[in-house]
Protein backbone atom coordinates (compact mmCIF):
# COMPACT_ATOMS: atom_id res chain seq x y z
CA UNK A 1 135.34 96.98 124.84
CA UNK A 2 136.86 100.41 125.54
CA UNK A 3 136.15 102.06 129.32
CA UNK A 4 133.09 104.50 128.68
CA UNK A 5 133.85 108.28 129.61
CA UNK A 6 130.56 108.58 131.52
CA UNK A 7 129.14 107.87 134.83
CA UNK A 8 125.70 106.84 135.53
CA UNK A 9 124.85 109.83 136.73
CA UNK A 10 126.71 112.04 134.05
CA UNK A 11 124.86 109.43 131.86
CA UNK A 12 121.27 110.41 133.50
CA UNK A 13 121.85 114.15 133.24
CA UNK A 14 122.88 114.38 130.13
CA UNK A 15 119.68 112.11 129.03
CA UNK A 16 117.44 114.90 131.15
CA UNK A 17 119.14 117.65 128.82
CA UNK A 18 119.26 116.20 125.40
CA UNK A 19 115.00 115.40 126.21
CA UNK A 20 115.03 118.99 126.99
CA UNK A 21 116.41 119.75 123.83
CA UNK A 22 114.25 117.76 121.76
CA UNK A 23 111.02 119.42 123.57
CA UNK A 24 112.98 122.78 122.36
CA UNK A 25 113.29 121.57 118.75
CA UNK A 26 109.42 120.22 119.00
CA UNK A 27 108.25 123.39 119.74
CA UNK A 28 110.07 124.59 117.05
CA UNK A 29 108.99 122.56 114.45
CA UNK A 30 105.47 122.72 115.67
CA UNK A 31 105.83 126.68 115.32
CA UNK A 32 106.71 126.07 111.66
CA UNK A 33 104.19 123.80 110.60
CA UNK A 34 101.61 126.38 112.25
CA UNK A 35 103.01 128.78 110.19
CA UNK A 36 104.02 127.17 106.99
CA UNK A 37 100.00 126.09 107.35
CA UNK A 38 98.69 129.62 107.08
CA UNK A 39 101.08 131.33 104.14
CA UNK A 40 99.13 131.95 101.16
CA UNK A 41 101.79 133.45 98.44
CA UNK A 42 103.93 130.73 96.94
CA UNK A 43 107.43 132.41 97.37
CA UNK A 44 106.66 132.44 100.82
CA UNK A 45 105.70 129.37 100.77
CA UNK A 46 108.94 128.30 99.71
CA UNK A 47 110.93 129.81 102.64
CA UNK A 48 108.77 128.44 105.02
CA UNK A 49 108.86 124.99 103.35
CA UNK A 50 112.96 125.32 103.36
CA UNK A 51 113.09 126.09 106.87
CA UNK A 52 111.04 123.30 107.71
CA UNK A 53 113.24 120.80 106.17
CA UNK A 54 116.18 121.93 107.47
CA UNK A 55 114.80 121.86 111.05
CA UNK A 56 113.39 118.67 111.02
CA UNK A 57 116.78 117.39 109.77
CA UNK A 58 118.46 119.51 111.86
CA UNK A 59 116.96 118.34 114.90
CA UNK A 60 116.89 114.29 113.85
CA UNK A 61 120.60 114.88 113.62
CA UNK A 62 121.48 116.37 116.56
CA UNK A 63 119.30 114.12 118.92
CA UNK A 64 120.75 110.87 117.15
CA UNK A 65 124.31 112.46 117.80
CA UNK A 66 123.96 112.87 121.06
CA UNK A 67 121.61 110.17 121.93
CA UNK A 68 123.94 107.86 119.96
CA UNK A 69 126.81 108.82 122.09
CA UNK A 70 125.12 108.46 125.29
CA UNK A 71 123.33 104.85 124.50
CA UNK A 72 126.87 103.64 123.87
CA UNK A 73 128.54 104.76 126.51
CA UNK A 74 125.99 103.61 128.52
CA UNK A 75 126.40 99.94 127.22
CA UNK A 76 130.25 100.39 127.59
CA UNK A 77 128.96 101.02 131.64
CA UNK A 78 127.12 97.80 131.61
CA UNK A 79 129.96 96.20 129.81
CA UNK A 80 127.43 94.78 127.54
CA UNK A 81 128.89 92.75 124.76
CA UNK A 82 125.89 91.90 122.98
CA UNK A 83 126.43 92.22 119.13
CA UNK A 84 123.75 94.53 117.86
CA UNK A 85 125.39 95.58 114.56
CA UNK A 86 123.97 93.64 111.58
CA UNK A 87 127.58 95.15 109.54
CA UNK A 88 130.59 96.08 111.62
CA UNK A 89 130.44 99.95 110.39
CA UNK A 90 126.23 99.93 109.66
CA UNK A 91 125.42 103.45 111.30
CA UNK A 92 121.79 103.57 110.41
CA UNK A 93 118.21 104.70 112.43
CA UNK A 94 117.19 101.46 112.98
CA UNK A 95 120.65 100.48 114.46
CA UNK A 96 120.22 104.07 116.37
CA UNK A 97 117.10 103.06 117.80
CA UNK A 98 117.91 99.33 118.86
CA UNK A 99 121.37 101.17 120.57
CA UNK A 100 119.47 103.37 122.48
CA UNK A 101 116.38 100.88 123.29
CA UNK A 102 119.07 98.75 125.07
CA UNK A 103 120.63 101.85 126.86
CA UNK A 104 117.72 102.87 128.65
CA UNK A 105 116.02 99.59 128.72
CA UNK A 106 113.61 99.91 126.82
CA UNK A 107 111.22 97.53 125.18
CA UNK A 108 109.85 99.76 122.44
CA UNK A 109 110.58 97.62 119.23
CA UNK A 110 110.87 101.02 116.42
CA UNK A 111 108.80 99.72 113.57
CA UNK A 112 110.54 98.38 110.62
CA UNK A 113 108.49 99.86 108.42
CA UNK A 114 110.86 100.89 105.42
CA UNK A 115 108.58 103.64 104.26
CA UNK A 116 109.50 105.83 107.62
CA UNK A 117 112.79 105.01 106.98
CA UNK A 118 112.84 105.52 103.13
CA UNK A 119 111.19 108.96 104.21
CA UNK A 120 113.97 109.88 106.36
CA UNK A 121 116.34 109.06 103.81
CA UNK A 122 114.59 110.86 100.93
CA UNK A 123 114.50 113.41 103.40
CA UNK A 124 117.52 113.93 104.07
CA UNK A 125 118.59 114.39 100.26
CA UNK A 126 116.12 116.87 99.97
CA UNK A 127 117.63 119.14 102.82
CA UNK A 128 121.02 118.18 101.42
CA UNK A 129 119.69 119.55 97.92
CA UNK A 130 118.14 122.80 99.69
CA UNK A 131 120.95 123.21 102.14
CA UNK A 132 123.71 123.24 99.57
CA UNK A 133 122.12 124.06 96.02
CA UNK A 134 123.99 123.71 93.03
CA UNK A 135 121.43 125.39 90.54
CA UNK A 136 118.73 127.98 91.29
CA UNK A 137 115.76 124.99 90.36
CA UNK A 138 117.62 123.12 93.92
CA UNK A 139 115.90 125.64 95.90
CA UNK A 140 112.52 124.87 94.74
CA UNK A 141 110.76 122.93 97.33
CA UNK A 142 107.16 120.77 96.41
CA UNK A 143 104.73 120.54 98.98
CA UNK A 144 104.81 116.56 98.89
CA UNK A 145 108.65 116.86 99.49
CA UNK A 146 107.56 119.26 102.27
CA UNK A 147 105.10 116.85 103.38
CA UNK A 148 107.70 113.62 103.40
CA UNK A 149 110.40 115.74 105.55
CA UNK A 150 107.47 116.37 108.13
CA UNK A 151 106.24 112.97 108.33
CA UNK A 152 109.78 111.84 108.27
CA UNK A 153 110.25 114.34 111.46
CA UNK A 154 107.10 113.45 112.88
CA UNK A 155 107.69 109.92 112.94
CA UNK A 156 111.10 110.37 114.37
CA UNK A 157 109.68 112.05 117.12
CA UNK A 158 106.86 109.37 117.72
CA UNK A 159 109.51 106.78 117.87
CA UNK A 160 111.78 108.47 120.26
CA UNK A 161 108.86 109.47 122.68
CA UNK A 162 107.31 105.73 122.54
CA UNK A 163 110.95 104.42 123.65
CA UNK A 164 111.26 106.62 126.60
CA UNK A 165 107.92 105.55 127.86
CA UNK A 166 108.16 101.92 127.69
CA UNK A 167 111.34 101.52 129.94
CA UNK A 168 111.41 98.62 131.63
């Protein structure tokens, strides 16, 4: 196993700012939702419903990113050899989570429900879609795609609160 290129305590601060980031991007999203909630015409609507998706996606990506990196690097510090990966190259939330459960020891078990993850997935092609459109209709967003990309957010941010609270 390669050296890690963090200490503990580089390890510890940059955990303190990347949960300082994610109450930034809650905020955030919470400040869209409010909003998105009380917009009556449909083409705003639309913006609003854009912006939320690419937010929520936004943010999931950026805290797995950097939480990813830090969970293990922190294992590299423990030298622990423990095989987690169900594939050799599987890069996946569930493998996210059970990386960073074991890097802050944590005993928060992410539930395996597939329709979170499905969510997230589905979510993801719908920002993709929005984010990069190759036809005018790609821009078009339905409120129960809004609605998956929030719960897909929302359960994201469930899952990483619960495993910072049940550290061992």
């Amino acid at each position: 196993m390669k050296k890690s290129v963090l200490s503990y305590q580089n390890a510890t601060k940059y955990i303190i700012e990347t949960l300082r980031m994610a109450e930034v991007f809650t905020k955030d999203m919470k400040k869209i939702i409010d909003n998105t909630e009380k917009v009556t015409f449909e083409s705003e609507l639309q913006f609003w419903f854009r912006i939320a998706i690419r937010t929520a996606i936004d943010y999931i990506d950026a805290l797995v990113y950097r939480l990813g990196f830090l969970s293990k690097e922190i294992i590299k510090l423990r030298e622990d050899e423990k095989k987690i990966y169900s594939k050799p190259k599987e890069k996946n939330l569930r493998l996210f989570f059970k990386e960073l459960a074991i890097a802050i020891n944590s005993k928060f078990d992410v539930e395996e429900d597939d329709k979170f993850l499905n969510n997230y997935y589905d979510a993801r092609k719908i920002r993709h879609r929005v984010t990069h459109p190759k036809k005018l209709a790609d821009l078009s967003v339905l409120l129960e795609e809004y609605r998956k990309v929030v719960d897909a957010y929302e359960w994201f941010d469930y899952c990483l609160k619960k495993i910072s609270r049940h550290r061992a």
